[in-house]
N, C-alpha and C. Protein backbone atom coordinates (compact mmCIF):
# COMPACT_ATOMS: atom_id res chain seq x y z
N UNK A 1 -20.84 5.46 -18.97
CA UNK A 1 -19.49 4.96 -19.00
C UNK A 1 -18.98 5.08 -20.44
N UNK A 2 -17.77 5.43 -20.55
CA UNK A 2 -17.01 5.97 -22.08
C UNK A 2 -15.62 5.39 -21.51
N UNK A 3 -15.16 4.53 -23.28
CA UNK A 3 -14.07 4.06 -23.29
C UNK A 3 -12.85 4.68 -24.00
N UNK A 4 -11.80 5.12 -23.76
CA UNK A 4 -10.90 5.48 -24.29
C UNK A 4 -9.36 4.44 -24.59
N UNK A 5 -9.27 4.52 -26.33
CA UNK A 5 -8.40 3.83 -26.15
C UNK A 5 -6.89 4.37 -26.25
N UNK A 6 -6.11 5.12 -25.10
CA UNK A 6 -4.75 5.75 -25.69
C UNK A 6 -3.54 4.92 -25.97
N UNK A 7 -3.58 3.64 -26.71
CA UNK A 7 -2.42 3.30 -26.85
C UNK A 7 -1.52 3.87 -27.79
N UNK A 8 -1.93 4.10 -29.19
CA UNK A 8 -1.43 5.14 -30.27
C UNK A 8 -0.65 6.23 -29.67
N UNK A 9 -0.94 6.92 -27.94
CA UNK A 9 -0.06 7.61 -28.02
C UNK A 9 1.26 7.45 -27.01
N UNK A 10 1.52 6.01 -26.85
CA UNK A 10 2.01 5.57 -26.10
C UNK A 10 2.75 5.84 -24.70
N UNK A 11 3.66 6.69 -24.32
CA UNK A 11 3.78 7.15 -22.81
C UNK A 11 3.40 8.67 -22.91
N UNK A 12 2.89 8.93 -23.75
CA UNK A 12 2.28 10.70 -23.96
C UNK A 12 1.08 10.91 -23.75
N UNK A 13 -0.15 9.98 -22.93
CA UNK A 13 -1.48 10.04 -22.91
C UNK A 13 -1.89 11.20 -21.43
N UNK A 14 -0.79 11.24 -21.01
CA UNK A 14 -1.00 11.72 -19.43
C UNK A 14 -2.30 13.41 -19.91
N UNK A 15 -2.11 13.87 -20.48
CA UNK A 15 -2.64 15.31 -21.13
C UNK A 15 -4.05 15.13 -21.97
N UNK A 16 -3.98 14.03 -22.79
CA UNK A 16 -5.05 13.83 -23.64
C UNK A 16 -6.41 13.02 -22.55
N UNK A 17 -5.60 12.12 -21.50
CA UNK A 17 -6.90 11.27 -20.25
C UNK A 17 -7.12 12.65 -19.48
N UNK A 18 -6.51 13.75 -19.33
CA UNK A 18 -6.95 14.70 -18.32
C UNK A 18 -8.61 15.04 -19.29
N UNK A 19 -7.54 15.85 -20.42
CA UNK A 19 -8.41 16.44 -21.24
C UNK A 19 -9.95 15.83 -21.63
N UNK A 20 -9.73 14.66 -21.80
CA UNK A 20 -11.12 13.92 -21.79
C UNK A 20 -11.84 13.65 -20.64
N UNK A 21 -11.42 13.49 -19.59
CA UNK A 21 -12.15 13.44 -18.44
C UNK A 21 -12.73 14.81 -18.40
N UNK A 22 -12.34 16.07 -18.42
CA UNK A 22 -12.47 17.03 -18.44
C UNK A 22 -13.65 17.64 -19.33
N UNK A 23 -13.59 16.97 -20.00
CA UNK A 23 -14.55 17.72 -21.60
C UNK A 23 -15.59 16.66 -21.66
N UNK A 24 -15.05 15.29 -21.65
CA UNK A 24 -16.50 14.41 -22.17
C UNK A 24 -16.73 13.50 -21.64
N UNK A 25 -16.28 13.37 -19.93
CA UNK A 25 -17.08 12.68 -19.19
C UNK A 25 -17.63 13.61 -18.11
N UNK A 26 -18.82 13.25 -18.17
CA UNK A 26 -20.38 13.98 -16.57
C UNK A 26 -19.82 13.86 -15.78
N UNK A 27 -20.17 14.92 -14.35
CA UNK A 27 -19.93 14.36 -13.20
C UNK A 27 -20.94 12.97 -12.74
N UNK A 28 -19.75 12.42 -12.25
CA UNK A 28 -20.04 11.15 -11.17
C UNK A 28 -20.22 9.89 -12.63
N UNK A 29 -19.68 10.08 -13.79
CA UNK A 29 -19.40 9.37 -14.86
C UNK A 29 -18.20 8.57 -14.88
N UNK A 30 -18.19 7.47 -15.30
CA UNK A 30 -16.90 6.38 -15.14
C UNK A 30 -16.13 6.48 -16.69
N UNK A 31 -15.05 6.65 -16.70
CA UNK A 31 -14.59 6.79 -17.78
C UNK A 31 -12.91 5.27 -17.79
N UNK A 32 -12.94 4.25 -18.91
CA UNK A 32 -12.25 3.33 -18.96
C UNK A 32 -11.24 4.49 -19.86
N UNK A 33 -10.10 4.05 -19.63
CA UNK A 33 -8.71 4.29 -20.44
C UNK A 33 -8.01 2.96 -20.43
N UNK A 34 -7.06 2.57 -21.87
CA UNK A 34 -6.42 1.96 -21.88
C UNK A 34 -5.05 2.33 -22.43
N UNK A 35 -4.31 1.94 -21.75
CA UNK A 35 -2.60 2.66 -22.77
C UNK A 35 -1.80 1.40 -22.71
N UNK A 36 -0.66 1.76 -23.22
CA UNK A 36 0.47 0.73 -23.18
C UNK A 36 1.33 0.75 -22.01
N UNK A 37 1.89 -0.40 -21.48
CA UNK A 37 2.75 -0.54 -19.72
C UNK A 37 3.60 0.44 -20.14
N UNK A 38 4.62 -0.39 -21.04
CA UNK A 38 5.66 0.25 -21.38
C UNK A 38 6.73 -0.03 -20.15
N UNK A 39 7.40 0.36 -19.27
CA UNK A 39 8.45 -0.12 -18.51
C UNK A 39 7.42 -0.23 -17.07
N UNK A 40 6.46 0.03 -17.15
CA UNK A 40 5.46 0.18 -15.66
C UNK A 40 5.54 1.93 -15.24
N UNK A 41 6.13 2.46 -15.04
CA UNK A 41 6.55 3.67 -15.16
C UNK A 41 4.79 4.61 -14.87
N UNK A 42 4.39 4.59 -15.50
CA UNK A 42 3.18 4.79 -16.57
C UNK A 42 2.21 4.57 -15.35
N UNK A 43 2.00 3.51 -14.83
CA UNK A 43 0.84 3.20 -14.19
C UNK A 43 0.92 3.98 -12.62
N UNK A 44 2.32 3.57 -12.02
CA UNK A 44 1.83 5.01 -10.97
C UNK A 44 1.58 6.37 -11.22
N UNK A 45 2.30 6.95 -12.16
CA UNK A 45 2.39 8.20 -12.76
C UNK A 45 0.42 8.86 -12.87
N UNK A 46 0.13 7.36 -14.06
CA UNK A 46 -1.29 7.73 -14.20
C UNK A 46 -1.97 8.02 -13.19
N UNK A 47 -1.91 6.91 -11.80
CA UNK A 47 -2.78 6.97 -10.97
C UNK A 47 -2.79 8.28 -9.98
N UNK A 48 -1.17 8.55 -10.07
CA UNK A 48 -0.90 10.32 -9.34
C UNK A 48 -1.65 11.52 -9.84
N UNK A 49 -1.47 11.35 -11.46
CA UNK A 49 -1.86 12.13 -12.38
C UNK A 49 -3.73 12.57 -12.22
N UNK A 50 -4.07 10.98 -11.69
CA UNK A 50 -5.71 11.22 -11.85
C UNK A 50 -6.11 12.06 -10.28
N UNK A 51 -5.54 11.35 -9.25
CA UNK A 51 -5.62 12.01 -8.05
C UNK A 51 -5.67 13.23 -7.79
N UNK A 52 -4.29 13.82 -8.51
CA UNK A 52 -4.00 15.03 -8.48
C UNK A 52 -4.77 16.00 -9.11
N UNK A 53 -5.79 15.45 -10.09
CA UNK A 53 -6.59 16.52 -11.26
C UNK A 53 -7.89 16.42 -10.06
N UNK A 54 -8.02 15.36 -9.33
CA UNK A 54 -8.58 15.69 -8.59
C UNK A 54 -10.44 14.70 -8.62
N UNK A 55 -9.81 13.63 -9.36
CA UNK A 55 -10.96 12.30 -9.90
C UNK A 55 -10.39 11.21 -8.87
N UNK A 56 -11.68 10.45 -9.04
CA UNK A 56 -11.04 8.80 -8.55
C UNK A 56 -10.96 7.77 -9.20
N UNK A 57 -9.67 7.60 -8.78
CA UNK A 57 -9.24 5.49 -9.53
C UNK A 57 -10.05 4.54 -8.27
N UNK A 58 -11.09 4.45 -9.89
CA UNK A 58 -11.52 2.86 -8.69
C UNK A 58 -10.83 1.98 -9.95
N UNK A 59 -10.46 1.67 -10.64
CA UNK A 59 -9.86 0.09 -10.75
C UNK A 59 -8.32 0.60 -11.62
N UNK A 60 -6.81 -0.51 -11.47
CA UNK A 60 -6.05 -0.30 -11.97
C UNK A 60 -5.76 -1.41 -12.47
N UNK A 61 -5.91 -2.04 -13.93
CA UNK A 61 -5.55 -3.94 -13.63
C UNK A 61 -4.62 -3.60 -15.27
N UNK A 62 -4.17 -4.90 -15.10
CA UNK A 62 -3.41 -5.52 -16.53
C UNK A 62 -4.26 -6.19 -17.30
N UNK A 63 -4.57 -5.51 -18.49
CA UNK A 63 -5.75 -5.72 -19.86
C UNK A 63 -5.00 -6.82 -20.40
N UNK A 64 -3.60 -6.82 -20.94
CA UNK A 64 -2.95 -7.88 -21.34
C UNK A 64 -1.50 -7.89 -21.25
N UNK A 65 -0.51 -8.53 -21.70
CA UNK A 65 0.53 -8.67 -21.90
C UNK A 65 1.52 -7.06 -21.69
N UNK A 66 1.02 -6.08 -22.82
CA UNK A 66 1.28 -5.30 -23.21
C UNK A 66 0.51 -3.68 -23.11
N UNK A 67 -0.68 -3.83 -22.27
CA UNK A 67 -1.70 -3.02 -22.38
C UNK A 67 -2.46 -3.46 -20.87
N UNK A 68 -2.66 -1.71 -19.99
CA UNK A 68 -2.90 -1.57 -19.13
C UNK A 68 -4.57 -0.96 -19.15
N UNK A 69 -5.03 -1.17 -18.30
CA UNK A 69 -7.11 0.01 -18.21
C UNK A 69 -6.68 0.40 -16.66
N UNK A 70 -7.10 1.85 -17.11
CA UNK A 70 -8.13 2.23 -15.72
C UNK A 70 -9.33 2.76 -15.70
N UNK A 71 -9.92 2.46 -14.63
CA UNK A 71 -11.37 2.96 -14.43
C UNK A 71 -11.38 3.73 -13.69
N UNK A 72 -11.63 4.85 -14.14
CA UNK A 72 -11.91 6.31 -12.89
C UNK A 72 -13.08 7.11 -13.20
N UNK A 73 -12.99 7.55 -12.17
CA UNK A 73 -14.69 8.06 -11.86
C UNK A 73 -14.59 9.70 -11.81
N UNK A 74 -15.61 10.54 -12.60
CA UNK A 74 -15.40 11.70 -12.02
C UNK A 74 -16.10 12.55 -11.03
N UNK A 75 -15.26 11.73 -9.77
CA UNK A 75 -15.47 12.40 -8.48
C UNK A 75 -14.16 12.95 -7.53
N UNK A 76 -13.90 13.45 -6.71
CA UNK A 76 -13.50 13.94 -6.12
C UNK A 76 -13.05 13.46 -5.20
N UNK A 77 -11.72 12.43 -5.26
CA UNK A 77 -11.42 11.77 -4.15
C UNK A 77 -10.88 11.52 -2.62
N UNK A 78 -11.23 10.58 -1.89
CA UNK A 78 -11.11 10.66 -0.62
C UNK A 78 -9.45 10.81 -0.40
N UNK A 79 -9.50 11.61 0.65
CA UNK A 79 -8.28 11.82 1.08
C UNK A 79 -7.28 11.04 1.33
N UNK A 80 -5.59 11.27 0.83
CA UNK A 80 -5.11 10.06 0.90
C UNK A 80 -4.43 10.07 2.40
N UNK A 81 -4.59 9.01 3.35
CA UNK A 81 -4.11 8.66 4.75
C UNK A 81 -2.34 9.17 4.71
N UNK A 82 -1.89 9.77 5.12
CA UNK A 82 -0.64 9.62 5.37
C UNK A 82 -0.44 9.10 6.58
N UNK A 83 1.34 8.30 6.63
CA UNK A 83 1.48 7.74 7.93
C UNK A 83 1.28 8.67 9.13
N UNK A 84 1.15 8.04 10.40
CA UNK A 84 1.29 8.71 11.08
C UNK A 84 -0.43 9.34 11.41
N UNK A 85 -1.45 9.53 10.42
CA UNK A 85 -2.37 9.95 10.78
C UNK A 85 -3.86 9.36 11.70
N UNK A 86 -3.08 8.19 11.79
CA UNK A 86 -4.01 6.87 12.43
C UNK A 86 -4.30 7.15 13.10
């Protein structure tokens, strides 16, 4: 498990969490990120962002006031349900 802290680059981390998942976390390795909320904006974006590269969010919480973590894993996540597919 490896912690990253991107608040310094405040709503610009989307490129630098790929890039590190990418380069310096193992497969099936948990990697923490933390950034700034900022308007909230940020936190679905991230969680699209991780899906889409093609990892999993297992945790999305509020670190504090001002500062968001996620915990994602690099695996390959389960498919997302759309309606209708029940």
């Amino acid at each position: 498990m490896k912690r990253f802290d991107l608040r310094p680059l405040k709503e610009d981390f989307y490129d630098k969490m790929l890039f590190l998942m990418k380069n310096e976390i193992s497969a099936n390795e948990v990697a923490i990120f933390m950034f700034e909320i900022g308007d909230f904006t940020a936190i679905q974006k991230s969680a699209d962002v991780i899906y889409e590269a093609g990892y999993t969010l297992m945790n999305s919480i509020k670190f504090n006031e001002v500062d968001w973590t996620l915990v994602v894993k690099k695996l390959v996540p389960e498919p997302k349900i759309q309606e209708g597919d029940q």
